[in-house]
PDB file of N, CA and C in Angstrom:
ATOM      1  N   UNK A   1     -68.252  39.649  29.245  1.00  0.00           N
ATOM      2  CA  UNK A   1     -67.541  38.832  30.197  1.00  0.00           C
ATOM      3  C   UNK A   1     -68.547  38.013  30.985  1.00  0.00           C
ATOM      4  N   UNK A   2     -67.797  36.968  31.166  1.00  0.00           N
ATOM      5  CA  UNK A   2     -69.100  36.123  32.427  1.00  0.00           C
ATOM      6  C   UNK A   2     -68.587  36.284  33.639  1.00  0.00           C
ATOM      7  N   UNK A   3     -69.862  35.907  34.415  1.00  0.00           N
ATOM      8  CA  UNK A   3     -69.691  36.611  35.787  1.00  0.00           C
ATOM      9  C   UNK A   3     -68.401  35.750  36.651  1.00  0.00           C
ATOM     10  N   UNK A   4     -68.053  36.415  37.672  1.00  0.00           N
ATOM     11  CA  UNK A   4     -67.067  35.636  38.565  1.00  0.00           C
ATOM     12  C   UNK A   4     -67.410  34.924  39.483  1.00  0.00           C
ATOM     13  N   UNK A   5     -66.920  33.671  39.077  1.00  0.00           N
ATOM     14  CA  UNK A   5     -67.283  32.605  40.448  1.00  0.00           C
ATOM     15  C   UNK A   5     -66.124  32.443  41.959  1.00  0.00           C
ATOM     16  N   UNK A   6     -66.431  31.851  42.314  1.00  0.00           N
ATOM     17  CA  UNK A   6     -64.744  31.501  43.310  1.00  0.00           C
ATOM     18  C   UNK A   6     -63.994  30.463  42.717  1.00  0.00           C
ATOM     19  N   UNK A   7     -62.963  31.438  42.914  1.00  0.00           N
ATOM     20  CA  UNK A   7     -61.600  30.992  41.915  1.00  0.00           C
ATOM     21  C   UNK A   7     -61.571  31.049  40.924  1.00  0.00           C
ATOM     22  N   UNK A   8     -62.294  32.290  39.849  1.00  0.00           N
ATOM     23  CA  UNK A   8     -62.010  32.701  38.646  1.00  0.00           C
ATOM     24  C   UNK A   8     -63.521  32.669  37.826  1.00  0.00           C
ATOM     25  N   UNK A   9     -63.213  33.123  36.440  1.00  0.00           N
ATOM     26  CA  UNK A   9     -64.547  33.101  35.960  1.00  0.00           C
ATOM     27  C   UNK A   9     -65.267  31.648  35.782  1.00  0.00           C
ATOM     28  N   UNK A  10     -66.462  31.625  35.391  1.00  0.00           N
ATOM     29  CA  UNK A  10     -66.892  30.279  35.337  1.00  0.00           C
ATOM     30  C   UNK A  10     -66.752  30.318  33.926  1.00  0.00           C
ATOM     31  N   UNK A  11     -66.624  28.957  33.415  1.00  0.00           N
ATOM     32  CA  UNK A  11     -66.750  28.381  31.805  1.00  0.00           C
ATOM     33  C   UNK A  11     -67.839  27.854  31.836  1.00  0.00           C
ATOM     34  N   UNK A  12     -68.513  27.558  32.283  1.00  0.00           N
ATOM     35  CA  UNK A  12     -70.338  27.143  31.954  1.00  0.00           C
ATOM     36  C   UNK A  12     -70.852  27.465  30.123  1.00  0.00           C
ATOM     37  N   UNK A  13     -70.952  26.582  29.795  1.00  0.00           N
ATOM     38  CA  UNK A  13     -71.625  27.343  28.308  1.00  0.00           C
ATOM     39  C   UNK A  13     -70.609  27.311  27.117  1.00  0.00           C
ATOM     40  N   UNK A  14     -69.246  27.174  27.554  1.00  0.00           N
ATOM     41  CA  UNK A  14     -68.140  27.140  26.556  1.00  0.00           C
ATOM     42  C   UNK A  14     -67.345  25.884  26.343  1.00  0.00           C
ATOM     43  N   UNK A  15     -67.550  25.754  25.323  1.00  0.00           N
ATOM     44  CA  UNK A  15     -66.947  24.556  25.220  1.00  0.00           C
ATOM     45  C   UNK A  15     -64.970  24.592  24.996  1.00  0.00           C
ATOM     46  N   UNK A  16     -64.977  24.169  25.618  1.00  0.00           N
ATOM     47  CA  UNK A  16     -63.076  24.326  25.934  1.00  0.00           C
ATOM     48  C   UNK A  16     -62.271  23.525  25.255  1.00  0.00           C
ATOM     49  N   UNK A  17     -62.830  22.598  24.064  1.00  0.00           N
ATOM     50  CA  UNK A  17     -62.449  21.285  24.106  1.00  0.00           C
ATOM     51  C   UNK A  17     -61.920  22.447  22.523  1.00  0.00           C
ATOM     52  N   UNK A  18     -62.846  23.009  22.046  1.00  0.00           N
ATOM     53  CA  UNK A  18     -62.485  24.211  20.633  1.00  0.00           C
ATOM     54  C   UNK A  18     -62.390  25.461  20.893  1.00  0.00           C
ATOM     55  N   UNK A  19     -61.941  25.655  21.858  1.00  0.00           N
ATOM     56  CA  UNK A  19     -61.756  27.515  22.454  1.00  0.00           C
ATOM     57  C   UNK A  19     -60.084  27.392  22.914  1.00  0.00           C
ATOM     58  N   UNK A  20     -59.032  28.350  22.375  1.00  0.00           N
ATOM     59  CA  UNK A  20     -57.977  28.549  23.294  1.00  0.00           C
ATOM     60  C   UNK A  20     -58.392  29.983  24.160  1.00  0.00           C
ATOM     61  N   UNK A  21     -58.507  29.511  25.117  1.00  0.00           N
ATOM     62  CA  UNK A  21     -58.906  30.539  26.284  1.00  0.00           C
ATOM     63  C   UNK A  21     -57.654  31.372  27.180  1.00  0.00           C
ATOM     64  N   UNK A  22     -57.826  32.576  26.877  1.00  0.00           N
ATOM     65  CA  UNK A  22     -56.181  32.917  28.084  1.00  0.00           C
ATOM     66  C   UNK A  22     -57.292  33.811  29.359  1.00  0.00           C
ATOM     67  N   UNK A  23     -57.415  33.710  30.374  1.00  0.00           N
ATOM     68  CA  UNK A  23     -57.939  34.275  31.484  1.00  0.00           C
ATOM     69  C   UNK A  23     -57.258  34.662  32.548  1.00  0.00           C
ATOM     70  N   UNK A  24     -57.786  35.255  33.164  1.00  0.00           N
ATOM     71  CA  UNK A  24     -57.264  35.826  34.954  1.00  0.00           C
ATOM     72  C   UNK A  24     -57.866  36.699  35.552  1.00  0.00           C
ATOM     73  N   UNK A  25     -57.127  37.570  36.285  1.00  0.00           N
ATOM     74  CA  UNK A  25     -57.406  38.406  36.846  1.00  0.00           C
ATOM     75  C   UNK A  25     -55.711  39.424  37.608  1.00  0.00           C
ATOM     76  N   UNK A  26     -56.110  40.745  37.632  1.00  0.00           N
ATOM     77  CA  UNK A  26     -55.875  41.855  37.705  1.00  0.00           C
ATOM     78  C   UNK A  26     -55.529  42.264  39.268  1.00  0.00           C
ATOM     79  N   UNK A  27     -54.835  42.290  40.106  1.00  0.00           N
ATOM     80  CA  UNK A  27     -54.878  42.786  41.531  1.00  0.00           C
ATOM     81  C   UNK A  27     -53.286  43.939  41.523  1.00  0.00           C
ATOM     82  N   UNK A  28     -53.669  44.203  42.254  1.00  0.00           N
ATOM     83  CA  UNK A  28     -53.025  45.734  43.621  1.00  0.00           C
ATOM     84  C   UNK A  28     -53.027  45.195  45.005  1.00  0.00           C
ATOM     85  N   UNK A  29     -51.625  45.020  45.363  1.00  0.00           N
ATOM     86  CA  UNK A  29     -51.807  44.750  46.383  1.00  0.00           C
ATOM     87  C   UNK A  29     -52.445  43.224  47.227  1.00  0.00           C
ATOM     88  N   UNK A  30     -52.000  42.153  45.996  1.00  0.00           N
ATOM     89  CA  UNK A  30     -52.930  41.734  46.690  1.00  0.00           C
ATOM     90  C   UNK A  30     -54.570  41.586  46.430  1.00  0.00           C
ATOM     91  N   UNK A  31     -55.294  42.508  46.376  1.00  0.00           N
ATOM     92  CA  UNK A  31     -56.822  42.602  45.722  1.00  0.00           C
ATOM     93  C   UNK A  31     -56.986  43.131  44.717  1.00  0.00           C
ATOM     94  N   UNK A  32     -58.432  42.516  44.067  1.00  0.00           N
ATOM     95  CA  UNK A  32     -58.671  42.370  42.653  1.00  0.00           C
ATOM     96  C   UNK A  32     -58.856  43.888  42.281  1.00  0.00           C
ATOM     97  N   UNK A  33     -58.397  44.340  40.850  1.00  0.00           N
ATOM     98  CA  UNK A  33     -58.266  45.486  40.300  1.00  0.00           C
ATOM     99  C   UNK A  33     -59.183  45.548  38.933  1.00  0.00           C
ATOM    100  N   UNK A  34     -60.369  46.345  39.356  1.00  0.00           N
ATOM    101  CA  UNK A  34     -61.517  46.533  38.618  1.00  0.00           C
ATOM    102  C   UNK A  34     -60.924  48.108  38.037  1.00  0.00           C
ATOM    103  N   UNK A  35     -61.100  47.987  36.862  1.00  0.00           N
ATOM    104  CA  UNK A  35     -60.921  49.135  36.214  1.00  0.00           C
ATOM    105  C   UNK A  35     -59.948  49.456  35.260  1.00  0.00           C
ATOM    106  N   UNK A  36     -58.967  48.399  35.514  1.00  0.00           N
ATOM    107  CA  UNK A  36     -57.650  48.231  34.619  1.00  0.00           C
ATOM    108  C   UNK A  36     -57.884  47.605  33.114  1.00  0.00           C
ATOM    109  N   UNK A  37     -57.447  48.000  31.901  1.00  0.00           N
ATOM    110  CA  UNK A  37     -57.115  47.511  30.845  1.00  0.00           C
ATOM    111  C   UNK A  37     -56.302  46.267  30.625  1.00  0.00           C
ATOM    112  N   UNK A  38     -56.582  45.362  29.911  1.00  0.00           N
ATOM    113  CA  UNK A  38     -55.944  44.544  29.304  1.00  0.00           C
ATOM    114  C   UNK A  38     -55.922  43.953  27.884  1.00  0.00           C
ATOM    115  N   UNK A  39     -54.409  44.261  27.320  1.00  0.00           N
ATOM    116  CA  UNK A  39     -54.179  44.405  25.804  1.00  0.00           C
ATOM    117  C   UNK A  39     -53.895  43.040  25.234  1.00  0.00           C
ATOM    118  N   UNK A  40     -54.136  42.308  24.715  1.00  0.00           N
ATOM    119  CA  UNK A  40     -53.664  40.982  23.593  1.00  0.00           C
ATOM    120  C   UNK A  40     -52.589  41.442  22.256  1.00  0.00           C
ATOM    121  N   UNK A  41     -51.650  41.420  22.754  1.00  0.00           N
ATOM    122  CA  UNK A  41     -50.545  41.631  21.253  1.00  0.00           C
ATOM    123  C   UNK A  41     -50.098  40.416  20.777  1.00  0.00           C
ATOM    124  N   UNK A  42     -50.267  39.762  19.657  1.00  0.00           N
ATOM    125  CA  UNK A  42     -49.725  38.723  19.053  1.00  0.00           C
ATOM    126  C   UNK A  42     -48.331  38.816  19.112  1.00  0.00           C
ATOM    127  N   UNK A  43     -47.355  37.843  18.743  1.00  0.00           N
ATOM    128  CA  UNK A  43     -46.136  37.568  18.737  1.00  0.00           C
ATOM    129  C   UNK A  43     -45.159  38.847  17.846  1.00  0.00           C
ATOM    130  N   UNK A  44     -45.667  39.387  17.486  1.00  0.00           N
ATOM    131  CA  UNK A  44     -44.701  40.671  16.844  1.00  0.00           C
ATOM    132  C   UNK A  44     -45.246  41.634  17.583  1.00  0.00           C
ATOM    133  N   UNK A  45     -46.143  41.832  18.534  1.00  0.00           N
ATOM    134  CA  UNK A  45     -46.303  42.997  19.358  1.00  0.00           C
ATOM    135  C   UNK A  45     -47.430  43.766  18.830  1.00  0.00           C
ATOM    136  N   UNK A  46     -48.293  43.454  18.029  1.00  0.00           N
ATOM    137  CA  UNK A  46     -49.510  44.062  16.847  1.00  0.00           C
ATOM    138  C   UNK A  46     -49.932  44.077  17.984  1.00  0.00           C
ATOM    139  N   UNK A  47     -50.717  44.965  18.488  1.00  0.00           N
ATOM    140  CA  UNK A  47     -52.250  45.112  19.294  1.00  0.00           C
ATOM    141  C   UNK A  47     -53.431  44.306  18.158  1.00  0.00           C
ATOM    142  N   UNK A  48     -54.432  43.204  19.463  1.00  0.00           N
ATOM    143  CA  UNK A  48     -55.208  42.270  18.573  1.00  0.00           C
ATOM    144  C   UNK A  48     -56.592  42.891  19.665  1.00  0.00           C
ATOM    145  N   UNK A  49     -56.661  43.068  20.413  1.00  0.00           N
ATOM    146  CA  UNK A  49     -57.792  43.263  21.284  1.00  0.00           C
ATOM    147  C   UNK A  49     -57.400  43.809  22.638  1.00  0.00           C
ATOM    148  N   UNK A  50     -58.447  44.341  23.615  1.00  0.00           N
ATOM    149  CA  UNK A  50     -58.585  45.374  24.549  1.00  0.00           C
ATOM    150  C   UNK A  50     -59.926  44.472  25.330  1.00  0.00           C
ATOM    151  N   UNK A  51     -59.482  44.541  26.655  1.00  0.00           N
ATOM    152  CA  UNK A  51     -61.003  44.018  27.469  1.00  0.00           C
ATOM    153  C   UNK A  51     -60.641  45.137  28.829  1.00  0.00           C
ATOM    154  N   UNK A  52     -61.316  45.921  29.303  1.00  0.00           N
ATOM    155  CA  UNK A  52     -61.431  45.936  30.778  1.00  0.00           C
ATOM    156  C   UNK A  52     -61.623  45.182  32.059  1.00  0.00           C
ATOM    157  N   UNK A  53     -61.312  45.082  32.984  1.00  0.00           N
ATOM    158  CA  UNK A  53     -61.531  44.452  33.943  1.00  0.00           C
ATOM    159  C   UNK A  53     -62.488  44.238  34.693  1.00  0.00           C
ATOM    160  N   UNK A  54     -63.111  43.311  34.809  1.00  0.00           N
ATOM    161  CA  UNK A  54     -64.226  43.552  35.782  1.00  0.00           C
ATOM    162  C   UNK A  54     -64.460  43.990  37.280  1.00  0.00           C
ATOM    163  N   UNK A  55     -65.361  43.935  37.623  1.00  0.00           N
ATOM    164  CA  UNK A  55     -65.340  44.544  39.240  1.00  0.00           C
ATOM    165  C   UNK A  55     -64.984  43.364  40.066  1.00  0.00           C
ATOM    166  N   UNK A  56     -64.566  43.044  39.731  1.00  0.00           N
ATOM    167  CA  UNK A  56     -63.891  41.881  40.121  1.00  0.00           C
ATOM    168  C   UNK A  56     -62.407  41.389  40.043  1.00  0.00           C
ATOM    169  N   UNK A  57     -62.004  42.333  38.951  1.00  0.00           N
ATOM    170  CA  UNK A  57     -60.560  42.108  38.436  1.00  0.00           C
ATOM    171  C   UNK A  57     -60.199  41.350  37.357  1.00  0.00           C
ATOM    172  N   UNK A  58     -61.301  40.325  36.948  1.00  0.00           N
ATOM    173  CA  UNK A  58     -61.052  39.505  35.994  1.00  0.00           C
ATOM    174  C   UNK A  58     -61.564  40.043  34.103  1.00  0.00           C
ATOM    175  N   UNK A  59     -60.446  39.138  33.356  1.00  0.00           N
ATOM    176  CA  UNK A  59     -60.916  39.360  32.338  1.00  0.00           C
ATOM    177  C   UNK A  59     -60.844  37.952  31.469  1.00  0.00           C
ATOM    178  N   UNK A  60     -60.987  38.273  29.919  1.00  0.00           N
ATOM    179  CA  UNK A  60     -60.944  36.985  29.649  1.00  0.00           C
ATOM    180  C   UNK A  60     -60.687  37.461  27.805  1.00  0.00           C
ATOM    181  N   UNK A  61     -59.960  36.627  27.308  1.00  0.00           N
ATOM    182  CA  UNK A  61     -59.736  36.342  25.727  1.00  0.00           C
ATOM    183  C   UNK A  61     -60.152  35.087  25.116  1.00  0.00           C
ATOM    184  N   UNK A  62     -60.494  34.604  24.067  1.00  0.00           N
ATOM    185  CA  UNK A  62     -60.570  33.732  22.916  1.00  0.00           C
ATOM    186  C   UNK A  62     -59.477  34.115  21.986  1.00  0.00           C
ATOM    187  N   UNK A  63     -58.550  33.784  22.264  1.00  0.00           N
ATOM    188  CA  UNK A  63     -57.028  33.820  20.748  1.00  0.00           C
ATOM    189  C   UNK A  63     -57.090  32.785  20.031  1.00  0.00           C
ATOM    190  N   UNK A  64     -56.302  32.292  18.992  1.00  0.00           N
ATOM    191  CA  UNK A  64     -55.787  31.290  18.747  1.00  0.00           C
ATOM    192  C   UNK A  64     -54.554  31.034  19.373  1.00  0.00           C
ATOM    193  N   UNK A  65     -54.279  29.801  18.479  1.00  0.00           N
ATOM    194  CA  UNK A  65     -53.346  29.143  19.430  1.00  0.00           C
ATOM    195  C   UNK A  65     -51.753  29.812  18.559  1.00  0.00           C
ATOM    196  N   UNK A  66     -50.903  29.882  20.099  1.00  0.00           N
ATOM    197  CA  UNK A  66     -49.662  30.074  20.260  1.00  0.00           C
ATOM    198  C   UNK A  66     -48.745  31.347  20.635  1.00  0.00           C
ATOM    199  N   UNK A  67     -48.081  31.968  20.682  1.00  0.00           N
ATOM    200  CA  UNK A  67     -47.519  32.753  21.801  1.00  0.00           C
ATOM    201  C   UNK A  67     -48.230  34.272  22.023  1.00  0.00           C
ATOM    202  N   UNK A  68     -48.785  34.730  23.472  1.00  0.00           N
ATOM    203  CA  UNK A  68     -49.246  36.134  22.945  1.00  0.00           C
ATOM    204  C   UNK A  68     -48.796  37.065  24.034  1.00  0.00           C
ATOM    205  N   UNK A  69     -48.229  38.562  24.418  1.00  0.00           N
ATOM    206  CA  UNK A  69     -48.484  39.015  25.378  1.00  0.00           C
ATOM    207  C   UNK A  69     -49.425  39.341  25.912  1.00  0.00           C
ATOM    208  N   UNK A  70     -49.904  39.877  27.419  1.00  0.00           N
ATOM    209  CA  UNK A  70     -51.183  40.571  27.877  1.00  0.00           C
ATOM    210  C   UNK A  70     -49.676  41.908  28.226  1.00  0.00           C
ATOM    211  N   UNK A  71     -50.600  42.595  27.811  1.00  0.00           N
ATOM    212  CA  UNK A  71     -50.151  44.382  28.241  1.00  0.00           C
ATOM    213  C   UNK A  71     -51.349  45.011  29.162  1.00  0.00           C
ATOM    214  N   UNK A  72     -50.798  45.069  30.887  1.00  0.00           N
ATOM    215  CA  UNK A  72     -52.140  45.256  31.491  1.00  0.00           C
ATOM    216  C   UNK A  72     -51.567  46.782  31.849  1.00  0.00           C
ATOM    217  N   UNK A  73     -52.872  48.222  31.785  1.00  0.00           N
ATOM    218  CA  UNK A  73     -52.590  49.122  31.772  1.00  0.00           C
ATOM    219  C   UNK A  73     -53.753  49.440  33.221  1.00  0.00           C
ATOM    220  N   UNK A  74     -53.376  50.350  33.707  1.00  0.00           N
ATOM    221  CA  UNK A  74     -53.691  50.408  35.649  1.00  0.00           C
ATOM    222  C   UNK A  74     -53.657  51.707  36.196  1.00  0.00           C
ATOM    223  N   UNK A  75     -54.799  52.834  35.946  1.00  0.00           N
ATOM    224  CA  UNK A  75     -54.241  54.351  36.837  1.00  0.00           C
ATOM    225  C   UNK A  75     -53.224  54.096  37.950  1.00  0.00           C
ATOM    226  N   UNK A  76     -52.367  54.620  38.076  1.00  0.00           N
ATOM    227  CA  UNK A  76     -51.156  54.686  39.301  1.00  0.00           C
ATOM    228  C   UNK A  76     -50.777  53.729  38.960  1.00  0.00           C
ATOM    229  N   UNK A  77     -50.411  53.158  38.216  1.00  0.00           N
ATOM    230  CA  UNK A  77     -49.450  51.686  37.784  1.00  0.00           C
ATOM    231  C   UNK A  77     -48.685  51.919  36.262  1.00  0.00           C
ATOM    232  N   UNK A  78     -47.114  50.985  36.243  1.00  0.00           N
ATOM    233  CA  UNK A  78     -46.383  51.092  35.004  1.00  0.00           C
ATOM    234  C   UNK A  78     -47.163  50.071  34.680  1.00  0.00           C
ATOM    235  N   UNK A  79     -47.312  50.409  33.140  1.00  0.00           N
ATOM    236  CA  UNK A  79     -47.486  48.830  31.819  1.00  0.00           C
ATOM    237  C   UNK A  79     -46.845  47.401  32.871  1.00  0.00           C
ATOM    238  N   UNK A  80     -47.759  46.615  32.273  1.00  0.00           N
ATOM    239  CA  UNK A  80     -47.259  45.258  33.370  1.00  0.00           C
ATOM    240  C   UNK A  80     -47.342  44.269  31.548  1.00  0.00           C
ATOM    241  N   UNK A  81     -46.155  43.685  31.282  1.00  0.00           N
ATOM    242  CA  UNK A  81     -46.761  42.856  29.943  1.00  0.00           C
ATOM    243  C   UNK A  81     -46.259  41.205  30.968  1.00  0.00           C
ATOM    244  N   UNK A  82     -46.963  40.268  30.354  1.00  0.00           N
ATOM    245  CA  UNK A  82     -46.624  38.600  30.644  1.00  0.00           C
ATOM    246  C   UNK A  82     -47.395  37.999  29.525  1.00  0.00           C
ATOM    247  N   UNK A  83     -46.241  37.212  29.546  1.00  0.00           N
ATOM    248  CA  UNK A  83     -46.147  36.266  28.354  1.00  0.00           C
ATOM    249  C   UNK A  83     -46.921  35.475  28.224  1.00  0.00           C
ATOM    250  N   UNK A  84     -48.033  34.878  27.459  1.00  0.00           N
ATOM    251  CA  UNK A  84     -48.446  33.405  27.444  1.00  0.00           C
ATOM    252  C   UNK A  84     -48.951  33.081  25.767  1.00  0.00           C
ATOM    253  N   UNK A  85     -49.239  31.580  26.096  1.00  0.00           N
ATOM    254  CA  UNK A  85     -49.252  30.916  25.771  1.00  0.00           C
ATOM    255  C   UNK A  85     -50.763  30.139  25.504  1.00  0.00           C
ATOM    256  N   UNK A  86     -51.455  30.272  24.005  1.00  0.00           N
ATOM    257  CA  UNK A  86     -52.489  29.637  23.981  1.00  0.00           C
ATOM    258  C   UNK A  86     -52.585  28.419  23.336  1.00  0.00           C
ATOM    259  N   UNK A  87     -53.677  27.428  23.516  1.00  0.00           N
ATOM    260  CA  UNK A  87     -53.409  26.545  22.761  1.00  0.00           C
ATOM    261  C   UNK A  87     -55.167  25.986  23.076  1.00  0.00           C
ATOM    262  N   UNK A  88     -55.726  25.471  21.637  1.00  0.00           N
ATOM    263  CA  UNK A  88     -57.110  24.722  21.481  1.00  0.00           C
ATOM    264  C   UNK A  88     -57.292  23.312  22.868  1.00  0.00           C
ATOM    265  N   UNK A  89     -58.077  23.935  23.126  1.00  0.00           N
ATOM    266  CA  UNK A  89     -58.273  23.052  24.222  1.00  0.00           C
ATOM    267  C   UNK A  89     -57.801  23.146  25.657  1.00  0.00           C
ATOM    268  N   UNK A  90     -57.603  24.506  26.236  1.00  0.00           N
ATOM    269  CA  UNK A  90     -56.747  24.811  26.937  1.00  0.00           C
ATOM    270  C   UNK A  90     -56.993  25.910  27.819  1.00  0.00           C
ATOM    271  N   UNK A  91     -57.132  26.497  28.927  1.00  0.00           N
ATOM    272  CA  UNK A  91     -57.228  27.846  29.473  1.00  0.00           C
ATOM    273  C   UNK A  91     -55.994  28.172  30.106  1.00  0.00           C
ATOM    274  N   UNK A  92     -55.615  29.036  29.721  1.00  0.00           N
ATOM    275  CA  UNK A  92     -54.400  29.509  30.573  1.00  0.00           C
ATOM    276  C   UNK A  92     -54.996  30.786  31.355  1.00  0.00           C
ATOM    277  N   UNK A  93     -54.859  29.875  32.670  1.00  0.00           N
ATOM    278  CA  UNK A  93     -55.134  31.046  33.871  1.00  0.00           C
ATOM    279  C   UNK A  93     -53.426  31.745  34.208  1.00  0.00           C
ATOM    280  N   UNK A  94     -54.380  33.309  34.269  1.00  0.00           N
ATOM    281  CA  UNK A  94     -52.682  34.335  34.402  1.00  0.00           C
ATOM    282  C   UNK A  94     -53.230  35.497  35.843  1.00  0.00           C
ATOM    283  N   UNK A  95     -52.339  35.569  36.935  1.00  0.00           N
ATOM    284  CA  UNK A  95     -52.870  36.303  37.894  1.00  0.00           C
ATOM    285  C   UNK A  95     -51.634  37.399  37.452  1.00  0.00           C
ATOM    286  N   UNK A  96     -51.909  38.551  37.244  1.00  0.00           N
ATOM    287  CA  UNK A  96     -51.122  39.858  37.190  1.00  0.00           C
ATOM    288  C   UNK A  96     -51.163  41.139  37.979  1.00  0.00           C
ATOM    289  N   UNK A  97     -50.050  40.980  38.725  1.00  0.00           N
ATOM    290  CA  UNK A  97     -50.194  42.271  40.325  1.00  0.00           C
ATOM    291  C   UNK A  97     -49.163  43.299  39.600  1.00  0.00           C
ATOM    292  N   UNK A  98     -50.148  44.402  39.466  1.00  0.00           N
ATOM    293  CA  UNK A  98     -49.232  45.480  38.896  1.00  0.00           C
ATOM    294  C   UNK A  98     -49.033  46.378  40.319  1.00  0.00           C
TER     295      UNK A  98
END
């Protein structure tokens, strides 16, 4: 993961113009939630990848493009899934408060 800047991770170094990027970050309450899982299931629900959260709360994917859930998993928290949406050339920033 790259480090966290203000207002999300930085893209420095990546070129965005050939990356579908889905990003965010993770909070409780309100503040960022370091420690939580987050799952990538393609459009039939397949598990595609797993990132943890940073101490910061944030995480980050490279998918291809077009519909995916995040399944974010959280000690003391239910499954949180949200929907998105990737596409080449594109970051979809996702804030998820479980």
């Amino acid at each position: 993961m790259c480090g966290a800047t203000e207002g999300g991770l930085s893209l420095d170094g990546i070129d965005v113009k050939k990356e579908a990027i889905i990003q965010g970050q993770v909070t409780r309450g309100g503040e960022p939630l370091p420690g939580a899982y987050v799952r990538l299931l393609d459009r039939t629900g397949e598990f595609t990848a797993e990132v943890p959260t940073s101490a910061t709360g944030h995480f980050r994917f490279f998918a291809g493009d077009g519909d995916w859930t995040l399944r974010t998993l959280a000690p003391k928290a239910d499954p949180v899934d949200r929907a998105v949406t990737a596409g080449t050339g594109n970051v979809a920033e996702v804030t998820i408060e479980v």
